[in-house]
Protein backbone atom coordinates (compact mmCIF):
# COMPACT_ATOMS: atom_id res chain seq x y z
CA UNK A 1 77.49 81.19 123.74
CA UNK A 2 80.47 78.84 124.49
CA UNK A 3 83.58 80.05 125.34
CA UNK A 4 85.28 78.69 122.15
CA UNK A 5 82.44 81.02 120.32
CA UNK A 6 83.09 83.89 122.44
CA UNK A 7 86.57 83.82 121.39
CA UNK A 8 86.13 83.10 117.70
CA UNK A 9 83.29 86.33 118.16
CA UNK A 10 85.95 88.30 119.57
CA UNK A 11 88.39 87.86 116.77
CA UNK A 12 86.01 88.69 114.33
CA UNK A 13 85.27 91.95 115.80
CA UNK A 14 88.95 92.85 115.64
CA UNK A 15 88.95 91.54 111.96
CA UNK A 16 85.94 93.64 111.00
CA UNK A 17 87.52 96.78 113.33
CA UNK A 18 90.94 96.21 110.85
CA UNK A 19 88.75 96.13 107.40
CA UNK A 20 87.14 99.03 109.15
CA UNK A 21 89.72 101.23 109.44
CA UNK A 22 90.69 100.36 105.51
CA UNK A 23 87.25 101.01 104.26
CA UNK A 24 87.29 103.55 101.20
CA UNK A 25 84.03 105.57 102.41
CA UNK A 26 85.93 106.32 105.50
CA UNK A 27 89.35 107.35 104.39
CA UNK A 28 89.27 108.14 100.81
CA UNK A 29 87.44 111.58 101.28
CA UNK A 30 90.71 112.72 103.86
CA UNK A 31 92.55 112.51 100.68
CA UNK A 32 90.65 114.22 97.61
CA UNK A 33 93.16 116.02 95.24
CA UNK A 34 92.40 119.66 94.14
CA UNK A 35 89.89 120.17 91.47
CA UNK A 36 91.61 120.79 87.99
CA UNK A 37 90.77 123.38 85.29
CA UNK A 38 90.01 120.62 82.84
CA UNK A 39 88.29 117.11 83.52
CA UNK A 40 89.27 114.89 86.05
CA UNK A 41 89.26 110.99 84.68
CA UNK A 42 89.14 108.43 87.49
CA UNK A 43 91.24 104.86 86.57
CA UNK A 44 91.57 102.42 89.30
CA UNK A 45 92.64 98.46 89.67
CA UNK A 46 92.51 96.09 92.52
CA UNK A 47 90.28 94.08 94.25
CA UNK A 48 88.74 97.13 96.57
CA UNK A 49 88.97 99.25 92.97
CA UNK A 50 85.20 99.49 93.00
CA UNK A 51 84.61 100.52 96.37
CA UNK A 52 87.61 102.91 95.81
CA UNK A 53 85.26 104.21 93.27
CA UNK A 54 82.20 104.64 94.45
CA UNK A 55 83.61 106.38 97.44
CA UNK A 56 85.29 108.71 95.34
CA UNK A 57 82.07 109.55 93.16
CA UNK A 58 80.31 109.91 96.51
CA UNK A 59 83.35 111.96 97.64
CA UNK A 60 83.68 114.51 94.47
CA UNK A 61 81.24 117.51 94.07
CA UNK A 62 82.68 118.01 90.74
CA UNK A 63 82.02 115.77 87.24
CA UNK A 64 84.22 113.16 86.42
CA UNK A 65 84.71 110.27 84.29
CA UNK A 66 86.92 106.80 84.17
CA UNK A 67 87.19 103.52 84.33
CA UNK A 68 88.60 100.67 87.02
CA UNK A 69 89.01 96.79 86.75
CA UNK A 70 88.30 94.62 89.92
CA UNK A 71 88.43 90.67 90.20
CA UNK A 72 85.03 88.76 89.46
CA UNK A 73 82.37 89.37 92.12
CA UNK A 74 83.79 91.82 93.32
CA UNK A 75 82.03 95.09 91.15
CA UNK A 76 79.46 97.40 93.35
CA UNK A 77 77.42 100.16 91.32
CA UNK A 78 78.94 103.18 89.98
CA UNK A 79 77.13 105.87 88.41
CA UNK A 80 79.87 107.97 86.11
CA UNK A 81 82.74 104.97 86.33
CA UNK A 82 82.56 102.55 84.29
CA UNK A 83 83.98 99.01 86.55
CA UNK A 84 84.94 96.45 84.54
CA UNK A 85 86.15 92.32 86.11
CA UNK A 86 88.82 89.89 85.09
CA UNK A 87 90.33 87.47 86.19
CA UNK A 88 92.61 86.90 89.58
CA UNK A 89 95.24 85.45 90.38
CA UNK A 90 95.94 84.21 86.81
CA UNK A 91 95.17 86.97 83.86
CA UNK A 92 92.40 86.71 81.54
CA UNK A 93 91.53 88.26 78.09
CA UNK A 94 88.95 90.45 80.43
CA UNK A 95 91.73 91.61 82.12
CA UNK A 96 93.66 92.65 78.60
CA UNK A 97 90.37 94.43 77.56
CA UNK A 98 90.40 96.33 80.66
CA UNK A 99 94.16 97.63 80.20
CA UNK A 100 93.80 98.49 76.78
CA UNK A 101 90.53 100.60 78.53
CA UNK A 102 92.42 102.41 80.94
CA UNK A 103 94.98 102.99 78.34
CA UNK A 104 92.63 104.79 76.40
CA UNK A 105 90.97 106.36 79.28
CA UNK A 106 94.19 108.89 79.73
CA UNK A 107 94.54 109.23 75.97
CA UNK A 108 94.77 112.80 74.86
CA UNK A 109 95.14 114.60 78.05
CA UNK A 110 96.47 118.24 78.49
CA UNK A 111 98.28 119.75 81.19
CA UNK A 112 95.09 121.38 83.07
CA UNK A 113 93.25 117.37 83.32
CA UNK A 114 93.54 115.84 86.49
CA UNK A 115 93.91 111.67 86.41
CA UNK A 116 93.35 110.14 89.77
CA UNK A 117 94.64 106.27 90.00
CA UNK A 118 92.60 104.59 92.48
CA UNK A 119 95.06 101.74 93.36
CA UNK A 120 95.21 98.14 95.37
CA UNK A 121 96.07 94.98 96.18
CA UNK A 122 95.36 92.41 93.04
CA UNK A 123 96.10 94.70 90.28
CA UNK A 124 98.76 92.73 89.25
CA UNK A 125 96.74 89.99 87.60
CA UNK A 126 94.11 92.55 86.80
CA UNK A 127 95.78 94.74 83.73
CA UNK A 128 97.53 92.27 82.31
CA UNK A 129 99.73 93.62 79.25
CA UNK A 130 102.32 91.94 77.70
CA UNK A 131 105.77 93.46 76.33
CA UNK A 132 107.40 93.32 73.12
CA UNK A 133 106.45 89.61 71.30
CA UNK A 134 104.77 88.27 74.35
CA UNK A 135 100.92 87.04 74.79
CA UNK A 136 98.17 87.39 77.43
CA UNK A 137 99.10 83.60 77.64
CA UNK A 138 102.80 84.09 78.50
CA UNK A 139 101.88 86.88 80.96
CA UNK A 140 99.66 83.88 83.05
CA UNK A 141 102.65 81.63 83.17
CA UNK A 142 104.85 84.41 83.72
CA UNK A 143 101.90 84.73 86.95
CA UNK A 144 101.52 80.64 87.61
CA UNK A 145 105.52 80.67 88.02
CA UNK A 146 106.11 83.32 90.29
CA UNK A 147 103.01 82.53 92.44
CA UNK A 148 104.88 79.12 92.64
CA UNK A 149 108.22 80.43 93.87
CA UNK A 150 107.68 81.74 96.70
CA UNK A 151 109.66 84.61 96.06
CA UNK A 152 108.63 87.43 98.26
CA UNK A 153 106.29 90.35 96.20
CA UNK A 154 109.45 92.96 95.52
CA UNK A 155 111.24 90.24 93.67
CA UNK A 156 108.20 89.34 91.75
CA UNK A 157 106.98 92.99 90.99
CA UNK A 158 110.65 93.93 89.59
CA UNK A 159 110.13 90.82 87.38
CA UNK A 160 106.89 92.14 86.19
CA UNK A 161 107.56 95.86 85.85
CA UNK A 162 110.27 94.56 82.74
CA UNK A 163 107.68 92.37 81.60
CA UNK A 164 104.33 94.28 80.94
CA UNK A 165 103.45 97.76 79.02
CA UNK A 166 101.14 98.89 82.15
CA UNK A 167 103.51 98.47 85.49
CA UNK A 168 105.82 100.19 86.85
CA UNK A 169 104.89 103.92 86.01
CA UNK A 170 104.08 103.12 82.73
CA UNK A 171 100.28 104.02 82.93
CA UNK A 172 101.14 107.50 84.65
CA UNK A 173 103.26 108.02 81.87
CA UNK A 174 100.62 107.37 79.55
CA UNK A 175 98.40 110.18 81.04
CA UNK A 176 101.25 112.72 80.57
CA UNK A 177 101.07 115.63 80.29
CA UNK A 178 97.80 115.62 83.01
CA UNK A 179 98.85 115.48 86.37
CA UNK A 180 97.91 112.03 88.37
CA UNK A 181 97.39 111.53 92.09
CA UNK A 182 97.36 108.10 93.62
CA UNK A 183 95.43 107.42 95.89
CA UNK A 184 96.73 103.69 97.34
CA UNK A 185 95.43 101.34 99.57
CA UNK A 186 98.62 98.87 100.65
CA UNK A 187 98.78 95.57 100.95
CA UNK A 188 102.37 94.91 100.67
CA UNK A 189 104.75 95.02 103.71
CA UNK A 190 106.55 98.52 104.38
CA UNK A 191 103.73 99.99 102.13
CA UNK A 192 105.92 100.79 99.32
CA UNK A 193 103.53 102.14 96.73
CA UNK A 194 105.72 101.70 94.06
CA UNK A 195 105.14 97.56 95.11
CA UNK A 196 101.01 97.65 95.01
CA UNK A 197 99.46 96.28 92.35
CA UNK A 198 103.29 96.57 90.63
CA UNK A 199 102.87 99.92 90.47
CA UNK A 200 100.92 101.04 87.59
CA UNK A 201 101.32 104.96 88.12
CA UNK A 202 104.20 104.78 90.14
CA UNK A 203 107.44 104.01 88.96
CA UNK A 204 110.16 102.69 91.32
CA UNK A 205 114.20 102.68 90.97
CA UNK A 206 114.45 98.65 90.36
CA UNK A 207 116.67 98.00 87.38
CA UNK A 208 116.69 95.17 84.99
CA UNK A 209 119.73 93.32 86.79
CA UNK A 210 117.56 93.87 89.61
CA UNK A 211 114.95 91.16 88.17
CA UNK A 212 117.61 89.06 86.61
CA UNK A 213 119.15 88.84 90.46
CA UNK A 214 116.08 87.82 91.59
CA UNK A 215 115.38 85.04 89.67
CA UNK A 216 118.46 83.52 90.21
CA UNK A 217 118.15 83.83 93.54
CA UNK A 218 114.79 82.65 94.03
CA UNK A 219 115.07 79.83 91.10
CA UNK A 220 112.26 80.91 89.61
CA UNK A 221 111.43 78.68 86.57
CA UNK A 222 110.46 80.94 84.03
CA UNK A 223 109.09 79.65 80.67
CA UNK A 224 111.75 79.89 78.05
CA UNK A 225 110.25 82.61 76.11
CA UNK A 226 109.51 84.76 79.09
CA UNK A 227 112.98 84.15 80.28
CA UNK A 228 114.07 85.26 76.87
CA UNK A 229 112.01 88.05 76.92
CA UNK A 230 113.70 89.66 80.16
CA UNK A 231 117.36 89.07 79.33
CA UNK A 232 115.88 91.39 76.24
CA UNK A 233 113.50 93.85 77.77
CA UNK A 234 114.43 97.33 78.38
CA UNK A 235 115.01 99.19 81.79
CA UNK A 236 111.44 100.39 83.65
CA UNK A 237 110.65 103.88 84.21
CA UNK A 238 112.33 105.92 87.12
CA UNK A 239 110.94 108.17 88.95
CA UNK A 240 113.42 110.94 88.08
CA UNK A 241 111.88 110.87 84.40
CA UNK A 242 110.24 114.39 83.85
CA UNK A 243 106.52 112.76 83.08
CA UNK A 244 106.41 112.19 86.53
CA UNK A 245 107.25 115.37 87.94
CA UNK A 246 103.99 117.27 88.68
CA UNK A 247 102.50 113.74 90.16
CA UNK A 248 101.34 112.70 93.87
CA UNK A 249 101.03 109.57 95.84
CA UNK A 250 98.88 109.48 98.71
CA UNK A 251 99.16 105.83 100.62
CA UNK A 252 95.32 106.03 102.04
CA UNK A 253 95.48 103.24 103.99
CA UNK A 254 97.82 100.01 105.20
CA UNK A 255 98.11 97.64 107.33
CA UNK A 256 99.84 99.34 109.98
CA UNK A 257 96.86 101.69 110.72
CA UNK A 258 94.73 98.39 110.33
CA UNK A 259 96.15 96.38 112.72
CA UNK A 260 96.42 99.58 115.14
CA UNK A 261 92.72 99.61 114.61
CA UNK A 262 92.49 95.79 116.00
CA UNK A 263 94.64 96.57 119.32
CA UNK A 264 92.64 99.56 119.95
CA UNK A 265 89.58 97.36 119.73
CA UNK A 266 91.26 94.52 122.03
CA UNK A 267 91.89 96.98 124.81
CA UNK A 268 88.81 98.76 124.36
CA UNK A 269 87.11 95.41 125.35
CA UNK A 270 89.62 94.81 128.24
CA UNK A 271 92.36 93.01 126.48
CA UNK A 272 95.87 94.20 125.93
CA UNK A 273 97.17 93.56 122.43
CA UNK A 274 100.95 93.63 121.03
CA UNK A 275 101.68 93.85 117.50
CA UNK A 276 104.65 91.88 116.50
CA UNK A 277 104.86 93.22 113.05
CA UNK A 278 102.88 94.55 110.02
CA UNK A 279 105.62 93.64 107.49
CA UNK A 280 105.81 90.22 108.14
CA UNK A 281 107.34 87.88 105.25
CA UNK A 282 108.24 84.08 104.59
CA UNK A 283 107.29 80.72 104.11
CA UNK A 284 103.85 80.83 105.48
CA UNK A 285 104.10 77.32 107.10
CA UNK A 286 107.21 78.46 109.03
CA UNK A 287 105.50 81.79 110.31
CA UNK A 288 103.12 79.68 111.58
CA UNK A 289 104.98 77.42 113.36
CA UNK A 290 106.92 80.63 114.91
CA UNK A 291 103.08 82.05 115.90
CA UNK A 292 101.94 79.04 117.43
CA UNK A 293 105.18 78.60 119.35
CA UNK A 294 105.08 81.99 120.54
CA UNK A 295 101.48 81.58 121.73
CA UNK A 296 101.64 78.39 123.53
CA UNK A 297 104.89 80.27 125.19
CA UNK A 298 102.55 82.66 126.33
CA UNK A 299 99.90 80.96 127.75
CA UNK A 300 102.70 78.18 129.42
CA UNK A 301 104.25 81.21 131.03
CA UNK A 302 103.56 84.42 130.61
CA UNK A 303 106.39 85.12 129.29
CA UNK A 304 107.44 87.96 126.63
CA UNK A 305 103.85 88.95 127.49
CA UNK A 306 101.49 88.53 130.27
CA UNK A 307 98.47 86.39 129.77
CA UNK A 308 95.52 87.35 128.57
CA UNK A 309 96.52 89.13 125.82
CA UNK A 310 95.67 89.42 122.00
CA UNK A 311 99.20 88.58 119.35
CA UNK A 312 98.63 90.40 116.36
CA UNK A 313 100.62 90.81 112.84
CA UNK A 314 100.36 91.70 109.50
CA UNK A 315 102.18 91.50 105.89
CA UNK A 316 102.50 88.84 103.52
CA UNK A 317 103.74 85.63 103.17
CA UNK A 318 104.28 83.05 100.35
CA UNK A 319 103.49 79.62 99.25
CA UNK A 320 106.45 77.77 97.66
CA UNK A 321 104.33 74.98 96.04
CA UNK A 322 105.94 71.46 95.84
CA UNK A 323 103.73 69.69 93.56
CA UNK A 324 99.85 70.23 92.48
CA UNK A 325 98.36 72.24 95.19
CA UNK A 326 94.98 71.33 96.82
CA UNK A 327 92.88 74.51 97.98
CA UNK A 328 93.44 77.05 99.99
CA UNK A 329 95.65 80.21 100.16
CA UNK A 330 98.60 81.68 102.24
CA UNK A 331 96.03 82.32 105.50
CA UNK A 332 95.06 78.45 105.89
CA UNK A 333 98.39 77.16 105.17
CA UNK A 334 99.95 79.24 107.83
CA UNK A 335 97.15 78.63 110.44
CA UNK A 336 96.93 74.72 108.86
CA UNK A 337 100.92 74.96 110.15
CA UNK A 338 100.45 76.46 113.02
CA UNK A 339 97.15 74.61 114.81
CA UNK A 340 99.59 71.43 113.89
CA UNK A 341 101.87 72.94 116.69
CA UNK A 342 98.79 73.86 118.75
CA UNK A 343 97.48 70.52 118.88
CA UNK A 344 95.82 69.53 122.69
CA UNK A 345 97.17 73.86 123.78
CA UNK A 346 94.74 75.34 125.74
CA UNK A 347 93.84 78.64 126.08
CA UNK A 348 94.82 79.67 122.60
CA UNK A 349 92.25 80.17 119.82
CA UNK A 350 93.45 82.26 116.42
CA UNK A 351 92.34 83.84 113.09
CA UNK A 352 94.46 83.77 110.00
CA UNK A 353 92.42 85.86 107.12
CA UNK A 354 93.51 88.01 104.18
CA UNK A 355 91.38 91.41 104.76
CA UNK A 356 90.02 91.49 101.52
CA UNK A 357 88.05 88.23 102.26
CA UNK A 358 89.06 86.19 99.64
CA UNK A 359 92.16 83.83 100.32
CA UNK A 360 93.46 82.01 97.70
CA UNK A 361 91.39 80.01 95.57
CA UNK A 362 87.89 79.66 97.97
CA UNK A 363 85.59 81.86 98.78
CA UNK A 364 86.56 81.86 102.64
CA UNK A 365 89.28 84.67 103.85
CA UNK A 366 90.86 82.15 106.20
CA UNK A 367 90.28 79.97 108.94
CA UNK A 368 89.82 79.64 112.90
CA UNK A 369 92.12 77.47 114.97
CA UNK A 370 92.45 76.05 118.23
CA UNK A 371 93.61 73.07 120.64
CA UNK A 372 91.05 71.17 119.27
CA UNK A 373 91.68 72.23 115.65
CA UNK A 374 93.82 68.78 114.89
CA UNK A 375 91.18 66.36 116.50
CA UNK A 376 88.24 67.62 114.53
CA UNK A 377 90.12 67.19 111.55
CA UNK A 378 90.61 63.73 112.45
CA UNK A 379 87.40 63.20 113.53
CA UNK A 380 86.06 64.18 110.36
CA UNK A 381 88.30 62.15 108.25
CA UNK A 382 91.06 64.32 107.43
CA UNK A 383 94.97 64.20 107.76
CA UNK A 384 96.07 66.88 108.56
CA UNK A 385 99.89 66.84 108.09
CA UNK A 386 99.01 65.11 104.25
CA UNK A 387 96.88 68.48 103.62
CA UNK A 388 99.51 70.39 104.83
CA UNK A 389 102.07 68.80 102.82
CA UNK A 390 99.93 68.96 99.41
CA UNK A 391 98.75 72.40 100.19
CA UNK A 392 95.50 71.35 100.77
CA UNK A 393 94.61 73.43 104.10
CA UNK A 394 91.51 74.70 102.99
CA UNK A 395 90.06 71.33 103.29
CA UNK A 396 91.35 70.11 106.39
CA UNK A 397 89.27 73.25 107.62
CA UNK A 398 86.38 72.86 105.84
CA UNK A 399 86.39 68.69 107.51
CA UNK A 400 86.27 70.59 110.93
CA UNK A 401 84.45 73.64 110.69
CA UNK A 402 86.76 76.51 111.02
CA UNK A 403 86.72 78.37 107.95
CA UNK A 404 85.92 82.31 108.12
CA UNK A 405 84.16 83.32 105.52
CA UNK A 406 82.59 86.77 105.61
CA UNK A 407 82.50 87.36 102.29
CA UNK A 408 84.57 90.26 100.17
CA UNK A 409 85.22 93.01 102.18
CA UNK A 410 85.74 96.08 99.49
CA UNK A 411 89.48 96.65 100.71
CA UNK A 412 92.94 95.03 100.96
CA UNK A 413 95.73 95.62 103.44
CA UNK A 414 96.44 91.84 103.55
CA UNK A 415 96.89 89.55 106.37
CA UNK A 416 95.72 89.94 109.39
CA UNK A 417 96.39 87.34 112.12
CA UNK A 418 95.66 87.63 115.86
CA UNK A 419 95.86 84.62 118.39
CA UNK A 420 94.20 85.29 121.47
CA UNK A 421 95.95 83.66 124.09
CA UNK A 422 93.93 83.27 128.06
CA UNK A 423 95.75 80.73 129.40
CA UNK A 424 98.72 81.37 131.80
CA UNK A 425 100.60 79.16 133.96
């Protein structure tokens, strides 16, 4: 094996140690609720829902019913839960169907039933349900504009939570008066649960002038009659209302104890490991740039850490798209950015993948890059500053060769990025 395939090797087993240490088998059964006195109905949404489900079924001794919605692919056998798919990032009518089932899922419950949410990144897109005179088809270009602003997820999740009949608490306090657990995996920085998957069971204290601030400030172009629509809607749920008194949330995993995970892994093979942040937000092309610099800092000097040593971070940024975009996802634009600033570096080779293996609109999770990122690119025809510009990154990396692709991974605590940097001096 090469050196440049040792390293690339090495990355992956810190990416598989992360997913590892998010995987439902492993930390969903720390976290079962008490049995109830009546039934115990199991709804779920995200892109790990499934996986959240069949670890629970294999988890619970006791019967149990439900339903949970995951994006296409992405299902695994249940035996008592029924998994429905729909559509991600942009809504579907599948999606609809599958709110309107988990809806009727918590219909009719007493006091003495037991409703455990099994929650994640992606549910956003997943239970789609318009407000007041809206349709599935404003809810998508409600989605296509604020995927386009680049506004960070809390601004985009208040927006939502005014918008939609499902987020922001509203499905717990559909299940009223049964108590509901949460059980969440996060994928949102500071691992608000209120913020994952806009917060179906989980209401949160952002107001209506809340979202109305945030579109200003962001200059997010809403269509007219979803603009309409929120200078009209009514306040979200708070937590303070009384349906939600008897209920628990229970963040299962995140991407702090994921990217611990990773530098345990590191320095269990003999490399120390820093973690700059697991909260990290912004442009994605300027985090990169502020990665790569950092790294090719390192390995010039050894300065803020010693060389060799394993940069890792988490979080999530955003894509502020300036015209049609290409393919690709956050990942591969920030790593697209940042091997741009790595070009002829040596002793630097990185990994920029969203952990639930999926990132953006491929079927890779990210991408590999190194010194020689740039002049395989070129080599192979590419441009890579044009692919850059038109968002494109995902095939600048598929011209040299450097897309990851393991495949989806059954959980989501977002990005993880690690640059391994051996050069010093």
């Amino acid at each position: 094996m090469t050196d440049a395939a040792a390293d690339r090797a090495f990355l992956t087993r810190l990416f598989e140690a992360a997913v590892a240490a998010a995987d439902p088998v492993q930390v969903l059964p720390r976290h079962l609720p008490q049995k109830p006195a009546g039934k115990t109905v199991v709804i779920g949404a995200g892109k790990g829902a499934a996986q959240l489900a069949a670890a629970f079924e294999a988890a619970w001794d006791g019967p149990l019913e439900g339903v949970v919605v995951t994006r296409y692919g992405y299902a695994v056998p249940c035996e008592r839960i029924r998994v429905m798919e729909a559509a991600h990032p942009v809504p579907d009518a599948a999606g609809l169907a599958a709110s309107e089932a988990l809806f009727a899922a918590v219909e009719g419950l007493t006091e003495d039933d037991l409703v455990v949410a099994l929650v994640c990144g992606g549910g956003s897109a997943l239970l789609p349900a318009p407000a007041g005179d809206l349709s599935l088809e404003d809810e998508a270009a409600l989605n296509q504009a604020l995927l386009a602003s680049g506004a960070p997820i809390s601004a985009m999740n208040a927006i939502r939570k005014h918008l939609s009949r499902i987020k922001g608490g509203r499905l717990a306090a559909a299940a009223h008066p049964a108590k509901v657990v949460s059980l969440v995996v996060s994928d949102v920085p500071g691992d608000d649960p209120a913020q994952v998957a806009s917060g179906p069971t989980v209401p949160d204290r952002v107001s209506l002038a809340d979202a109305l601030a945030h579109v200003a400030r962001h200059r997010i172009a809403l269509p007219p009659k979803v603009s309409a629509a929120l200078e009209a809607a009514e306040e979200a749920p708070r937590p303070e209302d009384p349906v939600f008194a008897r209920n628990e949330v229970r963040v299962i995993a995140s991407a702090e104890l994921s990217l611990q995970a990773a530098k345990d892994a590191a320095e269990a093979e003999g490399l120390p490991a820093v973690i700059l942040s697991d909260a990290l937000e912004g442009e994605a092309r300027e985090a990169g740039r502020f990665h790569a610099a950092l790294a090719a800092h390192v390995a010039q000097s050894g300065e803020p850490f010693g060389a060799p040593v394993v940069i890792l971070s988490g979080g999530e940024t955003t894509v502020t798209l300036r015209g049609a975009p290409g393919k690709g996802g956050r990942n591969t634009e920030f790593l697209l950015s940042a091997a741009l600033d790595l070009d002829g570096v040596e002793g630097v080779t990185a990994l920029s993948a969203d952990t639930d293996g999926i990132d953006g609109s491929e079927d890779n999770a990210g991408a590999f890059a190194d010194g020689g990122t740039l002049a395989r690119m070129r080599a192979a025809g590419a441009d890579p500053a044009a692919h850059l510009t038109g968002h494109d990154a995902w095939s600048a990396f598929a011209a040299s060769g450097d897309l990851f692709v393991p495949g989806p991974t059954g959980t989501n605590v977002n990005d993880f990025r690690a640059f391994l940097v051996r050069a010093r001096g």
